[in-house]
N, C-alpha and C. Protein backbone atom coordinates (compact mmCIF):
# COMPACT_ATOMS: atom_id res chain seq x y z
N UNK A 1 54.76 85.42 115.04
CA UNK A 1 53.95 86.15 116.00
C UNK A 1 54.80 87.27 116.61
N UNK A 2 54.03 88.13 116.93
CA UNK A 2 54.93 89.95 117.43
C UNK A 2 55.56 89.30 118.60
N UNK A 3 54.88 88.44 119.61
CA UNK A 3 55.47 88.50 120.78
C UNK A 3 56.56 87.65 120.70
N UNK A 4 56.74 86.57 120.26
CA UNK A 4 57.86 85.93 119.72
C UNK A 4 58.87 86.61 119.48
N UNK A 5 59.23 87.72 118.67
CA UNK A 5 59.95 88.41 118.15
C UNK A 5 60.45 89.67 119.18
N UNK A 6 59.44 90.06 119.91
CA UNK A 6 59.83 90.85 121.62
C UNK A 6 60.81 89.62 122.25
N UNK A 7 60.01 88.78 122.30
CA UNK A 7 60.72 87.70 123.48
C UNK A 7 62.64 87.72 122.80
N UNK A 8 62.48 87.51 121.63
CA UNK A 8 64.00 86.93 120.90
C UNK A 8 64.67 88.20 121.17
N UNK A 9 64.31 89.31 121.13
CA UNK A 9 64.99 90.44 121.19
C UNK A 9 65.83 90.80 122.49
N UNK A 10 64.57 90.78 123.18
CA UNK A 10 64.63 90.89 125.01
C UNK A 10 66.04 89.93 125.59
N UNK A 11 65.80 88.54 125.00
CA UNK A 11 67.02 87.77 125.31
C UNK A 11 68.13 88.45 124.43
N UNK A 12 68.20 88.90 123.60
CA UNK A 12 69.60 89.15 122.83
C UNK A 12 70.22 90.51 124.03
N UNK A 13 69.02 91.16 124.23
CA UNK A 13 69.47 92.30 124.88
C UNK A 13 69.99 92.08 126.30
N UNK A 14 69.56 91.18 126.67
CA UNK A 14 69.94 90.05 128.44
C UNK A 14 71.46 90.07 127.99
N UNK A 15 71.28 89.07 127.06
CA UNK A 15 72.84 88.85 126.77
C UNK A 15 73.67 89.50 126.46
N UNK A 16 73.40 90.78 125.92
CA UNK A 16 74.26 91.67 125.41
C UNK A 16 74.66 92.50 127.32
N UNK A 17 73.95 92.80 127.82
CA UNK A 17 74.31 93.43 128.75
C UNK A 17 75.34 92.76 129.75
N UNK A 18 76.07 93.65 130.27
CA UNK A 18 77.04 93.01 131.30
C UNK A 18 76.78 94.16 132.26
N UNK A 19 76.28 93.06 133.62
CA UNK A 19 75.97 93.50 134.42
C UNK A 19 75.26 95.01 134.35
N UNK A 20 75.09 95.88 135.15
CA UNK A 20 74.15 97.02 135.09
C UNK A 20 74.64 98.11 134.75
N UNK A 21 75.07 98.50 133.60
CA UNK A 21 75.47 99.14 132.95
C UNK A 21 75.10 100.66 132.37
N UNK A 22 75.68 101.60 132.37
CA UNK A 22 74.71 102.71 131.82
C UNK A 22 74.42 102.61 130.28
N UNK A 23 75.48 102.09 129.24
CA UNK A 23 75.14 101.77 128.09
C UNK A 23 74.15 100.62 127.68
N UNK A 24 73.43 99.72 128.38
CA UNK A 24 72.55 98.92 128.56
C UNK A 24 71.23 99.52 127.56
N UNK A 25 70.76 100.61 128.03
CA UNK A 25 69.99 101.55 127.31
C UNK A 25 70.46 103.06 126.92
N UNK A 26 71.13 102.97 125.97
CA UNK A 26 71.83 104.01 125.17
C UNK A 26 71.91 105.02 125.93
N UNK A 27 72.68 104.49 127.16
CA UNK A 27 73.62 106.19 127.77
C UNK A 27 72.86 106.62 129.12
N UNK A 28 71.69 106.27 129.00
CA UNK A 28 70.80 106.79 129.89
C UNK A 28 71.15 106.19 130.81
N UNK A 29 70.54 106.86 132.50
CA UNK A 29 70.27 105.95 133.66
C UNK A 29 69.34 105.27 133.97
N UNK A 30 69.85 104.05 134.60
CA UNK A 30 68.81 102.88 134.72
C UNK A 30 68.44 103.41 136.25
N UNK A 31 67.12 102.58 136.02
CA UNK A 31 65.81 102.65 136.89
C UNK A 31 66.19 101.36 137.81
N UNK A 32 65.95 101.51 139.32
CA UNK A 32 66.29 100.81 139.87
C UNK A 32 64.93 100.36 140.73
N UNK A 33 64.59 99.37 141.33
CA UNK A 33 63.78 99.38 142.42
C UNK A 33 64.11 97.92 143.36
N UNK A 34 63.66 97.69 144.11
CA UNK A 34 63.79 96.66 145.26
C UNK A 34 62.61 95.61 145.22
N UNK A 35 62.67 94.16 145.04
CA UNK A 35 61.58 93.42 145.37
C UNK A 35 62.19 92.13 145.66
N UNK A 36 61.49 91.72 147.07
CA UNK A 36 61.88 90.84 148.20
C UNK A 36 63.43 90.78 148.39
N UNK A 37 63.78 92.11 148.59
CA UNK A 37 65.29 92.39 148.85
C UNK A 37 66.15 92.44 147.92
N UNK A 38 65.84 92.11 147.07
CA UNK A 38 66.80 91.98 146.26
C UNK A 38 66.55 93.73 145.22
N UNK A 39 68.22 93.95 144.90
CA UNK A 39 67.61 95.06 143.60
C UNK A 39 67.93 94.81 142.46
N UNK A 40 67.09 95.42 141.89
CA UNK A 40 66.63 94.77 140.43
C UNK A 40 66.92 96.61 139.37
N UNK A 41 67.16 95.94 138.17
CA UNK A 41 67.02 96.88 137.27
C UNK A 41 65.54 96.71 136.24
N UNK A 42 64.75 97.74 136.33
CA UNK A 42 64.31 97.92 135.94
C UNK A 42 63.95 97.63 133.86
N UNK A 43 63.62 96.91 133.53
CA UNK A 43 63.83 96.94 131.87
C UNK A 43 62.33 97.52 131.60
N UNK A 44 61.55 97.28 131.86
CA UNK A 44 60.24 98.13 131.38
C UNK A 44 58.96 97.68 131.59
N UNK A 45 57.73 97.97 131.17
CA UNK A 45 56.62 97.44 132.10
C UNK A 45 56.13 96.09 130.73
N UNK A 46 55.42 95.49 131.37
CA UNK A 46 55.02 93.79 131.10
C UNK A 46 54.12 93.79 129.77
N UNK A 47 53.93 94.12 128.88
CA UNK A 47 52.64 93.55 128.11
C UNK A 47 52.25 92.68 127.63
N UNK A 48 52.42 91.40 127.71
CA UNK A 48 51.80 90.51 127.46
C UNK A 48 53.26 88.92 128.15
N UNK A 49 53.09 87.55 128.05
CA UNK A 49 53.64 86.89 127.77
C UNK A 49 53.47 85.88 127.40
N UNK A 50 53.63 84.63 126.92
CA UNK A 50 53.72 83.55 125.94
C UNK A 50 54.60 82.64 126.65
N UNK A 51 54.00 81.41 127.02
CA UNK A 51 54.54 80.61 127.12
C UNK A 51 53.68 78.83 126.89
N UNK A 52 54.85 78.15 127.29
CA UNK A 52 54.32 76.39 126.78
C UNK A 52 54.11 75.72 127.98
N UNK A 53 52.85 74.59 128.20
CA UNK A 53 53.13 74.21 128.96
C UNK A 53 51.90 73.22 128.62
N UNK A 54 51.91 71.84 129.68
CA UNK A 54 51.47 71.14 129.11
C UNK A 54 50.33 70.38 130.34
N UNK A 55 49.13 70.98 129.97
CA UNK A 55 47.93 70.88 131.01
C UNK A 55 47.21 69.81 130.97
N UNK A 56 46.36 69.24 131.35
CA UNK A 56 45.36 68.72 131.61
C UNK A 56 44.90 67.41 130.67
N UNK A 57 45.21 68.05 129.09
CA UNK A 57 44.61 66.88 127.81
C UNK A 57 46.49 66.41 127.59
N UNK A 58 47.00 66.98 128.54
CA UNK A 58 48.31 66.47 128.05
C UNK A 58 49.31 66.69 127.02
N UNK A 59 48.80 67.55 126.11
CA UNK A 59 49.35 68.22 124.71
C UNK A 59 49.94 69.43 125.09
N UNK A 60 51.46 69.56 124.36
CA UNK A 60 52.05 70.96 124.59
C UNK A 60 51.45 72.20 124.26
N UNK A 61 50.51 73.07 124.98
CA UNK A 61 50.43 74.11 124.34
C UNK A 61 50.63 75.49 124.41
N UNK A 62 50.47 76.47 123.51
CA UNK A 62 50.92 77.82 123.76
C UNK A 62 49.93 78.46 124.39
N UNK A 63 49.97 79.36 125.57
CA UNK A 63 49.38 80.31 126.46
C UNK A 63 50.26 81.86 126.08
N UNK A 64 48.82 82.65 125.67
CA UNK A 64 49.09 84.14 125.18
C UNK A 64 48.26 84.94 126.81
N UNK A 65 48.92 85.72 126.99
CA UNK A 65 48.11 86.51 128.23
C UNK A 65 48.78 88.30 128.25
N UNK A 66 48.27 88.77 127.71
CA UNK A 66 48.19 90.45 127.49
C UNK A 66 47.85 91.06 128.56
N UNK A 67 48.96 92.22 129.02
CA UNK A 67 48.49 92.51 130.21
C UNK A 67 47.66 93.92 130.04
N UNK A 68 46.64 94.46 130.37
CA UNK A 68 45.99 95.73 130.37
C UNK A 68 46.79 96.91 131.05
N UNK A 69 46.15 98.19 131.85
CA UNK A 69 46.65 99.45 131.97
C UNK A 69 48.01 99.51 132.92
N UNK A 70 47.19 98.68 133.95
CA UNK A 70 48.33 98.33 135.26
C UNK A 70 49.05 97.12 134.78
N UNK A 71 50.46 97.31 134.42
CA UNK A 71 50.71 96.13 134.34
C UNK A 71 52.36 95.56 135.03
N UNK A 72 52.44 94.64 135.28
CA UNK A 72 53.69 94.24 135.62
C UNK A 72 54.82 94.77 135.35
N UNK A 73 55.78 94.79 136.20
CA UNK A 73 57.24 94.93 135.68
C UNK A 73 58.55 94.50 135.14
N UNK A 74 58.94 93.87 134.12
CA UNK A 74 60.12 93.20 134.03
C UNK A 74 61.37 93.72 134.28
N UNK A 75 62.19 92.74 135.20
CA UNK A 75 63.57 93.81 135.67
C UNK A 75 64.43 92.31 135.44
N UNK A 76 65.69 92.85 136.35
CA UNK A 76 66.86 92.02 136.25
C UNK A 76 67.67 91.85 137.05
N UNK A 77 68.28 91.02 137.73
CA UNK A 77 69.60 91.17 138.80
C UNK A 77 70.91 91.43 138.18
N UNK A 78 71.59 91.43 139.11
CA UNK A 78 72.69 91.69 138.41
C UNK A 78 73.15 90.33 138.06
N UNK A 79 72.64 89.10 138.20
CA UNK A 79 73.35 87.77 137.21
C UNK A 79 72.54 87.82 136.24
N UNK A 80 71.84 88.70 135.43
CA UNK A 80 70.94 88.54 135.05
C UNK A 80 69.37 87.61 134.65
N UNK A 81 69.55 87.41 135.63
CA UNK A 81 68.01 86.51 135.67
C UNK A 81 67.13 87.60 135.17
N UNK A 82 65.91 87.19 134.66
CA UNK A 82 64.59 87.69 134.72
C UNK A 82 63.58 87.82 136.11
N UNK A 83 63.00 88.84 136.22
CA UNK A 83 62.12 88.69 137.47
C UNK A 83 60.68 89.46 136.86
N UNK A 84 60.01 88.80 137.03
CA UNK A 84 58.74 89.66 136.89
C UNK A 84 58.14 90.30 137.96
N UNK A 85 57.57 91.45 138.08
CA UNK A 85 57.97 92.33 139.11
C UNK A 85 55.85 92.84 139.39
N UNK A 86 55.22 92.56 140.36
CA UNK A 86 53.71 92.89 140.37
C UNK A 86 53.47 94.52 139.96
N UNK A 87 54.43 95.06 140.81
CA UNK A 87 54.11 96.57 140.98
C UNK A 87 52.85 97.39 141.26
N UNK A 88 52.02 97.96 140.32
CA UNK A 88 50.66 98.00 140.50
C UNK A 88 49.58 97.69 140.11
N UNK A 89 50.43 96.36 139.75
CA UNK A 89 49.06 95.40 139.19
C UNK A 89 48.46 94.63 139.86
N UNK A 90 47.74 94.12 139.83
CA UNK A 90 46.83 93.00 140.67
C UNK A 90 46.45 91.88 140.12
N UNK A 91 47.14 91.25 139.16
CA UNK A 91 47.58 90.06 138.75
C UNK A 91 48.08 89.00 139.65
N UNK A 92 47.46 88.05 139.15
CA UNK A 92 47.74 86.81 140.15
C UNK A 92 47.32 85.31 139.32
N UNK A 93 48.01 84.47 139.90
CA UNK A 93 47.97 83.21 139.31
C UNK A 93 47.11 82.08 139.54
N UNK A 94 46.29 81.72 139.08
CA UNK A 94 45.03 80.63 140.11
C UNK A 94 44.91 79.48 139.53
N UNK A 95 44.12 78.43 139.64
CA UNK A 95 43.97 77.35 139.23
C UNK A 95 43.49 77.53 137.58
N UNK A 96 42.65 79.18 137.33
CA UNK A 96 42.30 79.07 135.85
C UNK A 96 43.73 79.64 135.06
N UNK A 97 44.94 79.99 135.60
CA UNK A 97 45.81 80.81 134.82
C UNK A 97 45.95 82.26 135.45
N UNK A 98 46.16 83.23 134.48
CA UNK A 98 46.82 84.67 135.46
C UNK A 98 44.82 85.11 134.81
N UNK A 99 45.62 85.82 136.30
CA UNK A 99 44.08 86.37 136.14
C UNK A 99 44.35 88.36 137.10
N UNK A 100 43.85 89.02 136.37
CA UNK A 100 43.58 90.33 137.48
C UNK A 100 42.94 91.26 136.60
């Protein structure tokens, strides 16, 4: 699956980076912004994500959720964690899953 293959990449590229770097993305300057105090680097906007989890009938399963025009932001700290970032989306999480 495509997103599988984003996801494996995305981590190689986590790992490859040390700390916030200008060679991170070939030379260029990174994009910075602030959310709940903390600053974050910018890696690029959200389209979709994939994950497992195991609901209701009790069976592990995979959840696909594509994000449309407005969409989220993925950034990074400097320990590199992941943060998913709202920005100007209006996505939100409810009892049915993400929804906006």
């Amino acid at each position: 699956m495509i997103f599988r293959r984003q996801i494996a990449s995305l981590a190689r590229a986590a790992r490859a980076a040390d700390g916030l770097t200008l060679d991170f993305h070939g030379g260029r300057r990174p994009e910075f912004m602030r959310s709940r105090g903390k600053k974050l680097r910018k890696l690029g906007a959200l389209r979709g994500v994939i994950y497992q989890t195991v609901k209701g009938g009790g069976l592990l399963t995979d959840y696909v959720h594509g994000f449309g025009r407005k969409r989220p932001v993925l950034a990074m700290d400097r320990k590199r964690n992941l943060h998913i970032v709202r920005g100007g989306s209006r996505y939100t999480v409810t009892r049915r899953g993400i929804e906006g």
